[in-house]
Protein backbone atom coordinates (compact mmCIF):
# COMPACT_ATOMS: atom_id res chain seq x y z
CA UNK A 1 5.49 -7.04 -55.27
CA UNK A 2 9.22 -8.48 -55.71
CA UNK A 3 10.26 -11.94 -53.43
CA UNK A 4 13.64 -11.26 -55.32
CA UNK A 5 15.66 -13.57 -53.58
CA UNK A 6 13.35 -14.45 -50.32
CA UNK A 7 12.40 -17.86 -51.95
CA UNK A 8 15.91 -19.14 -52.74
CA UNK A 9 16.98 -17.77 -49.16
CA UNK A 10 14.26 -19.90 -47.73
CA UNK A 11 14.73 -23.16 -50.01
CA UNK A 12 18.62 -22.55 -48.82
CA UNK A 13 17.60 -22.29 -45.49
CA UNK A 14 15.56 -25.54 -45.34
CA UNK A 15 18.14 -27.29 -47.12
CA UNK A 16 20.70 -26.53 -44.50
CA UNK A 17 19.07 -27.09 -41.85
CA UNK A 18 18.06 -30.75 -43.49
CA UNK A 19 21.50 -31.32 -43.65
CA UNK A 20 22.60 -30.27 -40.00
CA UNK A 21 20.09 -32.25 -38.36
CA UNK A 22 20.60 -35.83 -40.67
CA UNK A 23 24.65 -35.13 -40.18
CA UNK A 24 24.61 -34.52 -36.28
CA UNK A 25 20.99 -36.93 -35.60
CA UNK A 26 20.95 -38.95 -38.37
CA UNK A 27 17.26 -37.96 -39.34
CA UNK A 28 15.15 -36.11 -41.64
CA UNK A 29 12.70 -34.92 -39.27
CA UNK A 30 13.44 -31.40 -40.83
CA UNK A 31 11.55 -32.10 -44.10
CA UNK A 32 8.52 -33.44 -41.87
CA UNK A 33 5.70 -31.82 -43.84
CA UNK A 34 7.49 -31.47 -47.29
CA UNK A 35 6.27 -31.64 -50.53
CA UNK A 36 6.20 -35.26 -51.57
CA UNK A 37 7.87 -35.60 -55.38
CA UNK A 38 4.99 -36.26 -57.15
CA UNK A 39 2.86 -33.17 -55.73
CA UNK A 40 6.27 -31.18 -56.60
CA UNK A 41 6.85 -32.90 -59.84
CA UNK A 42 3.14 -31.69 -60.61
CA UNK A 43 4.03 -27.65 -60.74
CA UNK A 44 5.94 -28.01 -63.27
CA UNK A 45 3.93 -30.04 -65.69
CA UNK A 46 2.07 -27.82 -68.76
């Protein structure tokens, strides 16, 4: 099974939309439920 570029369409996707909402509402309500940095940072630790 291939996500080929599914993952980077989705992470673009998110992004955007992030950026819509905190130009036009001035809020991040978008990345409600997001990966914190830490728990993020943590994937890519050997």
């Amino acid at each position: 099974m291939s996500l080929g570029t599914a993952l980077a369409q989705g992470a673009y996707t998110a992004a955007r939309r992030a950026a819509a909402e905190a130009l036009s509402e001035g809020t991040y309500g978008e990345l409600d439920g997001a990966l914190d940095f830490g728990t993020l940072n943590g994937h890519f630790v050997r």
